[in-house]
C-alpha atoms as a PDB file:
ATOM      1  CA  UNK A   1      -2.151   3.077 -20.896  1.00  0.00           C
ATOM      2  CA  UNK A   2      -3.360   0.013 -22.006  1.00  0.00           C
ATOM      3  CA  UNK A   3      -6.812  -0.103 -23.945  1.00  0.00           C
ATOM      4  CA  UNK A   4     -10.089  -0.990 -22.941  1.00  0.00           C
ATOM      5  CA  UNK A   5     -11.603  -4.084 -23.957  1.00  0.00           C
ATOM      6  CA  UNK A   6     -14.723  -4.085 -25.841  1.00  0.00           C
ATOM      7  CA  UNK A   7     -16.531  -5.540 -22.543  1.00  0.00           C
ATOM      8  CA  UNK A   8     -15.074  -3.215 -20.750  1.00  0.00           C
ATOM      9  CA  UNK A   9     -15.960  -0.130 -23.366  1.00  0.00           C
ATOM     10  CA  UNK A  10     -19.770  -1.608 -22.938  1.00  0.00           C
ATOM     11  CA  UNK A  11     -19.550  -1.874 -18.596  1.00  0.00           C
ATOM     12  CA  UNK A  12     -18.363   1.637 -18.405  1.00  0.00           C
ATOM     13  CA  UNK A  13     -21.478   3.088 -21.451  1.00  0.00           C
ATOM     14  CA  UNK A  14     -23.706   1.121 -19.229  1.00  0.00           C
ATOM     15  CA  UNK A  15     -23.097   2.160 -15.424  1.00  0.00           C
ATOM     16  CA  UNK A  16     -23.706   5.484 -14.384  1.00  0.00           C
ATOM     17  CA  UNK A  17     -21.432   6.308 -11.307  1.00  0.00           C
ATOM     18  CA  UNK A  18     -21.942   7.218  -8.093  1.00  0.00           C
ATOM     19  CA  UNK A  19     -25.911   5.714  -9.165  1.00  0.00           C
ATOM     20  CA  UNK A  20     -27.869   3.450  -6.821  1.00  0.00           C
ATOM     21  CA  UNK A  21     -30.131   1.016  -8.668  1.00  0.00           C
ATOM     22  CA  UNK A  22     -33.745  -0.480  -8.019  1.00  0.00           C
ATOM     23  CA  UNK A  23     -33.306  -4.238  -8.577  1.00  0.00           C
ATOM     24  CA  UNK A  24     -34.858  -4.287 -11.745  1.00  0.00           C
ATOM     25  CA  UNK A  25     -32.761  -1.624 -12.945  1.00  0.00           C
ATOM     26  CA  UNK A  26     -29.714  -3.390 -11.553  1.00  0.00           C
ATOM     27  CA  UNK A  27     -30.869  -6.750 -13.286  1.00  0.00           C
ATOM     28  CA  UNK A  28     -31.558  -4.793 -16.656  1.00  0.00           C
ATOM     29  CA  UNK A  29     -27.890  -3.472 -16.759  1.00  0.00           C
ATOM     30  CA  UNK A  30     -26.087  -6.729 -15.974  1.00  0.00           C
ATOM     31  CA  UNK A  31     -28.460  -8.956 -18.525  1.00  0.00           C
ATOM     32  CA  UNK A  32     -27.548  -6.115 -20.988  1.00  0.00           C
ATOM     33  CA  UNK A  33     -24.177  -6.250 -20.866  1.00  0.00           C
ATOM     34  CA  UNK A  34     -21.819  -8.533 -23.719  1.00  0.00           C
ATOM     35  CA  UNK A  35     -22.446 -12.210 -22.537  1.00  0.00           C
ATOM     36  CA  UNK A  36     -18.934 -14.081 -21.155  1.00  0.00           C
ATOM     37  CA  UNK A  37     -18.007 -17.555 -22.044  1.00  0.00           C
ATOM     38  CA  UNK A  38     -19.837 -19.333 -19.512  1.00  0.00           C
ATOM     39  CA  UNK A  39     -22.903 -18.631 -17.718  1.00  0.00           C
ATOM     40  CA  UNK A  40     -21.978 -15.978 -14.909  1.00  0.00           C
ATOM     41  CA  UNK A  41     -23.874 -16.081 -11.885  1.00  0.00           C
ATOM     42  CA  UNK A  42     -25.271 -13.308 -10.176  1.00  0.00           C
ATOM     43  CA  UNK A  43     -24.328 -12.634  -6.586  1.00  0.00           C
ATOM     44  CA  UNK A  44     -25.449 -10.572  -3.741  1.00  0.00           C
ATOM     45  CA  UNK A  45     -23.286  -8.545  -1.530  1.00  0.00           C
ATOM     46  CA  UNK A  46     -24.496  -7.094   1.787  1.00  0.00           C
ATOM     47  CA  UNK A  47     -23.142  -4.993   4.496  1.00  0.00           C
ATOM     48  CA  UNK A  48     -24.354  -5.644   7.596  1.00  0.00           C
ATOM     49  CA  UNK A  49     -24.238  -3.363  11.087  1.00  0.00           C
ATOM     50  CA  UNK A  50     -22.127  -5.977  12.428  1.00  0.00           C
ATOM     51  CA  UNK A  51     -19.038  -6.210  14.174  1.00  0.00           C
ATOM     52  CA  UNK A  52     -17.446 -10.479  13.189  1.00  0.00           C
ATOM     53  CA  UNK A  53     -14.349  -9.938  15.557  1.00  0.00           C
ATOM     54  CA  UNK A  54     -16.979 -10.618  18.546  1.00  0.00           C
ATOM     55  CA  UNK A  55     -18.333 -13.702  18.655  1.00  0.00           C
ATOM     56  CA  UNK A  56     -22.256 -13.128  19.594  1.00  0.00           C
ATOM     57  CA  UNK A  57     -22.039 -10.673  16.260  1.00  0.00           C
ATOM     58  CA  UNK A  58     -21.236 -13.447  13.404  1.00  0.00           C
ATOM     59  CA  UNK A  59     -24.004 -13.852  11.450  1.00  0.00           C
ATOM     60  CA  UNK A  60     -24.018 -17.100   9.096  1.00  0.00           C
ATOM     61  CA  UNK A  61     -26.869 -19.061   7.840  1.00  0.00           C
ATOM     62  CA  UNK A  62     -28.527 -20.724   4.550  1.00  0.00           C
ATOM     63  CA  UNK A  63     -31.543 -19.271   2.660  1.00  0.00           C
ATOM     64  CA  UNK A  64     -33.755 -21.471   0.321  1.00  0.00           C
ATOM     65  CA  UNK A  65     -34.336 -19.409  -2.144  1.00  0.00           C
ATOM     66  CA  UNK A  66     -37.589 -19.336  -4.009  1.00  0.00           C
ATOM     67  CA  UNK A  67     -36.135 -19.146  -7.946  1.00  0.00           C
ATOM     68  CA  UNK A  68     -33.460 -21.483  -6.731  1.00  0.00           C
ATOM     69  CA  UNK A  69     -29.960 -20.952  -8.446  1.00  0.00           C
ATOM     70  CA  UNK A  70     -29.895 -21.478 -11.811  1.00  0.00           C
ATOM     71  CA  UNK A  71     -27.633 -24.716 -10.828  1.00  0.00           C
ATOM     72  CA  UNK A  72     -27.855 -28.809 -10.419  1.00  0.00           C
ATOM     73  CA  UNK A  73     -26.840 -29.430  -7.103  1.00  0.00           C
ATOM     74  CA  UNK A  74     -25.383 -33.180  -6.183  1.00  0.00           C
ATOM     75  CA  UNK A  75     -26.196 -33.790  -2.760  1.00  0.00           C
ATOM     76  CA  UNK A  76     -24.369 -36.370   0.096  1.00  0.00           C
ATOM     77  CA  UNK A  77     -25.383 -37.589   2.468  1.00  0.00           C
ATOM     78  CA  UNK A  78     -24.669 -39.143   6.008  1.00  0.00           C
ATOM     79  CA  UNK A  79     -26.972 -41.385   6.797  1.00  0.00           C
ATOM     80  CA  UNK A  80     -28.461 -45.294   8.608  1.00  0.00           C
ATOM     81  CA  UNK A  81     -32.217 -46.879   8.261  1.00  0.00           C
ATOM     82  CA  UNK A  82     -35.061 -44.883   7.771  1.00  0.00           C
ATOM     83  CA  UNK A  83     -33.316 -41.311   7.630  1.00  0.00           C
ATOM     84  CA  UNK A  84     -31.127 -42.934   4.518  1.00  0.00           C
ATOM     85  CA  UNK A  85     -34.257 -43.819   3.050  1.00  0.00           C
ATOM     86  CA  UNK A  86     -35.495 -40.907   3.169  1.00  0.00           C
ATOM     87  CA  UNK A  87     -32.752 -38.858   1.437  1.00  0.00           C
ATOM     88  CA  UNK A  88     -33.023 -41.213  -1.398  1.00  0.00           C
ATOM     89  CA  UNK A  89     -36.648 -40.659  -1.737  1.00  0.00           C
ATOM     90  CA  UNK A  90     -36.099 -36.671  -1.496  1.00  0.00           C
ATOM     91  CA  UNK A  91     -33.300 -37.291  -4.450  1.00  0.00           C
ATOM     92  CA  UNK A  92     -30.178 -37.558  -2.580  1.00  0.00           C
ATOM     93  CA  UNK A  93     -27.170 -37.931  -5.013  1.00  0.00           C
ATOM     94  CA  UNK A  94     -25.312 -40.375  -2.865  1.00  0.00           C
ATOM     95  CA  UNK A  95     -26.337 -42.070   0.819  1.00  0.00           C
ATOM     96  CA  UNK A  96     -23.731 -43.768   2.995  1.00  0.00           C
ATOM     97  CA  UNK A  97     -21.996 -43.832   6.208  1.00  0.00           C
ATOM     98  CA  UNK A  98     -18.610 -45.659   6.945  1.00  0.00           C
ATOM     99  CA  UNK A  99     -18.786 -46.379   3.490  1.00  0.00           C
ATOM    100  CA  UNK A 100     -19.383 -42.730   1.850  1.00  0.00           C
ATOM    101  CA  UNK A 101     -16.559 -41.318   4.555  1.00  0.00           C
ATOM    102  CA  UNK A 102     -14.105 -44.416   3.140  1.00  0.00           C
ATOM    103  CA  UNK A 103     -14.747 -43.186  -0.599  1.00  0.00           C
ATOM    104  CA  UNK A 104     -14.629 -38.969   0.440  1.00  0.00           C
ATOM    105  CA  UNK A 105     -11.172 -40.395   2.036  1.00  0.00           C
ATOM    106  CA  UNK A 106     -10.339 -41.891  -1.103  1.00  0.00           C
ATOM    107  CA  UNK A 107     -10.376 -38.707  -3.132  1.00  0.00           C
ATOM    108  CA  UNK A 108     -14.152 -38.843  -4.237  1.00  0.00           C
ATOM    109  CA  UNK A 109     -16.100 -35.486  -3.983  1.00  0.00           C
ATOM    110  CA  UNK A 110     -18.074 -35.321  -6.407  1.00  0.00           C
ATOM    111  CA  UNK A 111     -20.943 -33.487  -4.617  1.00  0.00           C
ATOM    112  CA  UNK A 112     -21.648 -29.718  -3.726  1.00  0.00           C
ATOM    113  CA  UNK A 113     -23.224 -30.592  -0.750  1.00  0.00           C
ATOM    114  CA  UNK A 114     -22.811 -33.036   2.130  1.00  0.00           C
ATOM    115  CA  UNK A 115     -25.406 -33.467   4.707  1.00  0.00           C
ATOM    116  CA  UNK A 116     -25.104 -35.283   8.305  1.00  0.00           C
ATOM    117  CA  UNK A 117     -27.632 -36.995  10.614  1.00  0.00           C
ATOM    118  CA  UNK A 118     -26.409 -36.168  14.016  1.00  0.00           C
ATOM    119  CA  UNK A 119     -24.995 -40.010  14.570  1.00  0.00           C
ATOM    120  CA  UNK A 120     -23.106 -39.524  11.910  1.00  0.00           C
ATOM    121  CA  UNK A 121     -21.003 -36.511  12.782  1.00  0.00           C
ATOM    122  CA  UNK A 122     -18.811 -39.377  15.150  1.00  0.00           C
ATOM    123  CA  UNK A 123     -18.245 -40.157  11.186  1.00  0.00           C
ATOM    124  CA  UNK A 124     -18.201 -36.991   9.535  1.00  0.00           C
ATOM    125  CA  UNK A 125     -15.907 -35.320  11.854  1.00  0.00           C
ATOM    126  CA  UNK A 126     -12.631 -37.155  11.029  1.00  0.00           C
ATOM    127  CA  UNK A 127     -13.096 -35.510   7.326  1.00  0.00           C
ATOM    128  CA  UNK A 128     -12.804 -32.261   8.868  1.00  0.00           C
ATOM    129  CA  UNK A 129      -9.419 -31.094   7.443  1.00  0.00           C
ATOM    130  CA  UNK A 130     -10.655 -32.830   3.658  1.00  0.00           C
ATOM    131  CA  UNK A 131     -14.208 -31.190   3.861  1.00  0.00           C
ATOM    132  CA  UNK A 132     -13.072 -28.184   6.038  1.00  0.00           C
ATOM    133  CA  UNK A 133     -11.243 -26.472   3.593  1.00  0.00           C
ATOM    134  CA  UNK A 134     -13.811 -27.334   0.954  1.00  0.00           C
ATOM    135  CA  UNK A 135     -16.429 -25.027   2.429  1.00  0.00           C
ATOM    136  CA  UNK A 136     -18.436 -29.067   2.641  1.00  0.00           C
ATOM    137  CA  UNK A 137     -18.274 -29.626   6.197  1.00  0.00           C
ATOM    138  CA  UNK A 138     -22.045 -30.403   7.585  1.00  0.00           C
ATOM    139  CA  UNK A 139     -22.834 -27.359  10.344  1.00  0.00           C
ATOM    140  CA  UNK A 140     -26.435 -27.335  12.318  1.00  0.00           C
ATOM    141  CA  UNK A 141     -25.637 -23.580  12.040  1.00  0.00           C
ATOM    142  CA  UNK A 142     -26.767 -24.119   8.365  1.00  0.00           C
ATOM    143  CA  UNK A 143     -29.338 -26.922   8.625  1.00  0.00           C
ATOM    144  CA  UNK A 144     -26.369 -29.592   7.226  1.00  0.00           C
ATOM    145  CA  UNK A 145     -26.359 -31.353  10.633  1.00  0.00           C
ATOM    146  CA  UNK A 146     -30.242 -32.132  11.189  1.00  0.00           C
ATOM    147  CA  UNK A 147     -32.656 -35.039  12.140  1.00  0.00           C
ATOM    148  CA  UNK A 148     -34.704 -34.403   9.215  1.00  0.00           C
ATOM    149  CA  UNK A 149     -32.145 -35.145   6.240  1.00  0.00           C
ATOM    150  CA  UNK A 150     -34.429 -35.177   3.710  1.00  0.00           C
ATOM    151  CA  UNK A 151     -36.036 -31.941   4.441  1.00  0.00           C
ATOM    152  CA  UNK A 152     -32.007 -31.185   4.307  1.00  0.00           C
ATOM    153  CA  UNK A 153     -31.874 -32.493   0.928  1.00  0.00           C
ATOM    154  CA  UNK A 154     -35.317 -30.990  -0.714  1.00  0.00           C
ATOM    155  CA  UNK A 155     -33.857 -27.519   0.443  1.00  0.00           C
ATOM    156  CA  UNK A 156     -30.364 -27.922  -1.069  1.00  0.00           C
ATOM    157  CA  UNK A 157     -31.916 -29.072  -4.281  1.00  0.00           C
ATOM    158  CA  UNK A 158     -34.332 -26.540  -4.518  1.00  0.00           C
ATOM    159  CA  UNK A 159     -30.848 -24.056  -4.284  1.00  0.00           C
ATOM    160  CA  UNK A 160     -30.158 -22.577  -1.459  1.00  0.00           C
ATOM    161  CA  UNK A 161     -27.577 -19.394  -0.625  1.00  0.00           C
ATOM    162  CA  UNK A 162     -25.078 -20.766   2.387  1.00  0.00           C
ATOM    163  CA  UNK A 163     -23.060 -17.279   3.656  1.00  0.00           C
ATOM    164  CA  UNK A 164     -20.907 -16.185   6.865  1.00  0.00           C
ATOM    165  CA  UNK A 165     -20.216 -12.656   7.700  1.00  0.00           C
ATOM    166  CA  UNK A 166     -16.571 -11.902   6.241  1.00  0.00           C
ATOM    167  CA  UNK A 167     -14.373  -9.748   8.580  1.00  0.00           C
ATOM    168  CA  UNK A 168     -15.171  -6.887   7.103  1.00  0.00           C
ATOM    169  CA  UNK A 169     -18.751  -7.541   7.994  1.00  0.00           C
ATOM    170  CA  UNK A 170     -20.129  -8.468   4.740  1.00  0.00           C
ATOM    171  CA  UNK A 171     -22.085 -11.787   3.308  1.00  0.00           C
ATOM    172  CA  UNK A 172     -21.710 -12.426   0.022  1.00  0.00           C
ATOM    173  CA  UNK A 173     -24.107 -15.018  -1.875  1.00  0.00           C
ATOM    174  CA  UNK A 174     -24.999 -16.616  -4.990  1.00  0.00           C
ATOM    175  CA  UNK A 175     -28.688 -15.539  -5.858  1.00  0.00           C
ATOM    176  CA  UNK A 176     -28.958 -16.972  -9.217  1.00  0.00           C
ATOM    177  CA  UNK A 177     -27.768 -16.601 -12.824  1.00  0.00           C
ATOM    178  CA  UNK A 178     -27.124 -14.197 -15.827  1.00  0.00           C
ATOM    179  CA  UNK A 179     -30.715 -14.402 -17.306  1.00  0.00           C
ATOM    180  CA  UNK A 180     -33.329 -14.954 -14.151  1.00  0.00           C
ATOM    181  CA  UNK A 181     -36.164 -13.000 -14.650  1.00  0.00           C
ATOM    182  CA  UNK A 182     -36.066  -9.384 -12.465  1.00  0.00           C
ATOM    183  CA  UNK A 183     -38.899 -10.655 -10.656  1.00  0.00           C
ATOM    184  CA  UNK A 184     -36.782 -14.487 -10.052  1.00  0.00           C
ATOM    185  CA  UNK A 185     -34.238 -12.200  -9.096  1.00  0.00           C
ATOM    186  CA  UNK A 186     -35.835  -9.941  -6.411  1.00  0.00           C
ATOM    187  CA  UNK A 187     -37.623 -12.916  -4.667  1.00  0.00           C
ATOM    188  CA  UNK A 188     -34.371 -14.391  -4.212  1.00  0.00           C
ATOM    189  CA  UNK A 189     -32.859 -11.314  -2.569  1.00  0.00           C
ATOM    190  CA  UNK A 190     -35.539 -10.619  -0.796  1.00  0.00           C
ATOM    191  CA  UNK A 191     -36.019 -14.224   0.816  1.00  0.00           C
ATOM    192  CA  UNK A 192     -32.085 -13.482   1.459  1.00  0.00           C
ATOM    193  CA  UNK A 193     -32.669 -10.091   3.305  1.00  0.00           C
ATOM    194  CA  UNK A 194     -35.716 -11.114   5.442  1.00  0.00           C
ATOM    195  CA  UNK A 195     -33.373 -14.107   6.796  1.00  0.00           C
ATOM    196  CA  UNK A 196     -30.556 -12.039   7.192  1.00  0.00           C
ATOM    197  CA  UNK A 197     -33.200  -9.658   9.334  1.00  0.00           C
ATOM    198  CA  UNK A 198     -34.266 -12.953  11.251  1.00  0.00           C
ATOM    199  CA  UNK A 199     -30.263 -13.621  12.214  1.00  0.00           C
ATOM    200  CA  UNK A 200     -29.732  -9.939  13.514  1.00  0.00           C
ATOM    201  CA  UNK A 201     -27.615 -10.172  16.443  1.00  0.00           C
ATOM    202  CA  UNK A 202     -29.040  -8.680  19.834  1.00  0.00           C
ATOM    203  CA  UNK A 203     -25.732  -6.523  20.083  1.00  0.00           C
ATOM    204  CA  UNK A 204     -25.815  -4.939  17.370  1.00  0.00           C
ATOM    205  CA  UNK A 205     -26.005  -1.290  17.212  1.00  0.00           C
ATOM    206  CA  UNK A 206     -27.800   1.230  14.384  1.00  0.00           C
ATOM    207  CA  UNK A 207     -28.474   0.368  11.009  1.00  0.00           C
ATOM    208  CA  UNK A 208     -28.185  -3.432  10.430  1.00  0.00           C
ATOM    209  CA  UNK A 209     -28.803  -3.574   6.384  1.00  0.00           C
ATOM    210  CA  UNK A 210     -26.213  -0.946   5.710  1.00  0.00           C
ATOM    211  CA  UNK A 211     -25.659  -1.816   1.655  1.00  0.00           C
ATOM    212  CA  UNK A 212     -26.918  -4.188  -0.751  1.00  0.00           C
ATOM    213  CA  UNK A 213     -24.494  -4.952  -3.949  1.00  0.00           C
ATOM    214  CA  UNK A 214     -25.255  -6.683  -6.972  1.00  0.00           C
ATOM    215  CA  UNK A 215     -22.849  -8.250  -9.689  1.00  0.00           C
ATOM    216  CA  UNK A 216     -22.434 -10.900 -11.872  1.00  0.00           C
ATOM    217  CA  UNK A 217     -19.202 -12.980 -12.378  1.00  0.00           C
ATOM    218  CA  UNK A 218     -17.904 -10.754 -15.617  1.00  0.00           C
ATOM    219  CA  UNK A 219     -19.427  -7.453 -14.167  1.00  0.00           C
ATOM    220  CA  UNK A 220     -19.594  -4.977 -11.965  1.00  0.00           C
ATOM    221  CA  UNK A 221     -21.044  -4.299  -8.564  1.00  0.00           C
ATOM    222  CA  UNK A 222     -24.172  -2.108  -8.899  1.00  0.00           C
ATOM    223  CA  UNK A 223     -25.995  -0.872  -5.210  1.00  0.00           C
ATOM    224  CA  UNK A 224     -28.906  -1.364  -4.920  1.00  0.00           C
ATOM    225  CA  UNK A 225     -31.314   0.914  -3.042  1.00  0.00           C
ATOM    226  CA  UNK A 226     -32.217  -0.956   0.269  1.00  0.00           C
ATOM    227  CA  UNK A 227     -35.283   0.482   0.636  1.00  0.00           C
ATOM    228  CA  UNK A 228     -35.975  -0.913  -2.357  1.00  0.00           C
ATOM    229  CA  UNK A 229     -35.738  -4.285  -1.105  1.00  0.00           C
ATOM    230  CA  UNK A 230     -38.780  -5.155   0.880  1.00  0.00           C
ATOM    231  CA  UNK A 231     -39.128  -6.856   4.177  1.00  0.00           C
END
């Protein structure tokens, strides 16, 4: 049997099983815990009420979240006139149109995020199968495909959690880092929730917020006590 690591001596002194967590006490045991290499984030896992193989019960959506992530985002965007002005003025990493799609084709992506004015999708959409599999491509399901780009951009760079209801009927999302503040932490998760709430399909049936997760990259998943979680 091989031996446990040191981390892995200090995860399993930590969690108590079978226990389900307040935030804070969630946040307190993954801060606590040896640090890794690199800064872990900490993500959010919730099961929802849902069933994804219909098609009126996917949930997916973005939340700006009020402690942001932790991260520098670099922002692109799809844009003519005014609207590119705009998203340079809201601190757009790089504006184009033919142009930007010429150097995305040409291998660059160095961005996290790509945003589209809607004249630009006649653009955008023949980088489906390079964005596509990137998790990049601009949906109005997410706010990426919008008149008002640079309300786009201000959102993204504030951080914002992008998620889609897996097919086992769980979103999963980044909420921040190793190191927010409890308080960062819960206002993140909560401004998560209360969209999630907002995006309830009609169909669904029973209890909606079934289980809230928390985890950071290096750690484990602790539940968290959804009553716990406000709105």
């Amino acid at each position: 049997m091989a031996k446990l690591t040191k981390r892995q001596k200090a995860i399993a002194a930590a969690v108590e099983a079978n226990k389900v967590y307040t935030l804070e006490e969630a946040v307190q045991v993954l801060t606590s815990l040896p640090a890794a290499k690199f800064k872990e984030s900490l993500d959010v896992a919730v099961n929802l009420g849902v069933d994804p193989r219909k098609s009126d019960q996917v949930v997916r959506g973005a939340t700006t979240l009020p402690a942001g992530t932790g991260k520098t985002v670099r922002v692109a965007v799809f844009a003519q006139g005014a609207a590119a002005e705009a998203a340079k003025a809201e601190g757009a990493d790089i504006v184009g149109f033919d142009d930007l799609a010429e150097s995305i084709q040409a291998g660059n992506l160095d961005f996290d995020v790509v945003i589209a004015a809607p004249d630009a999708m006649r653009v955008v959409g023949k980088l489906g199968t390079i964005l596509g599999p990137r998790g990049l491509m601009p949906n109005p399901k997410v706010g990426t495909v919008t008149p008002d780009v640079a309300g786009a951009v201000k959102n993204a760079k504030a951080g914002q959690a992008r998620y889609r209801v897996d097919k086992a009927g769980i979103i999963h999302a980044a909420i921040g880092q190793v190191g927010f503040s409890a308080e960062a932490v819960r206002q993140n998760v909560e401004a998560l929730v209360a969209d999630l709430k907002k995006a309830k399909p009609a169909t669904s049936k029973g209890v909606y917020i079934k289980k809230i997760t928390l985890s950071s990259t290096m750690g484990p998943g602790l539940v968290v006590d959804v009553a716990n979680v406000s709105n």
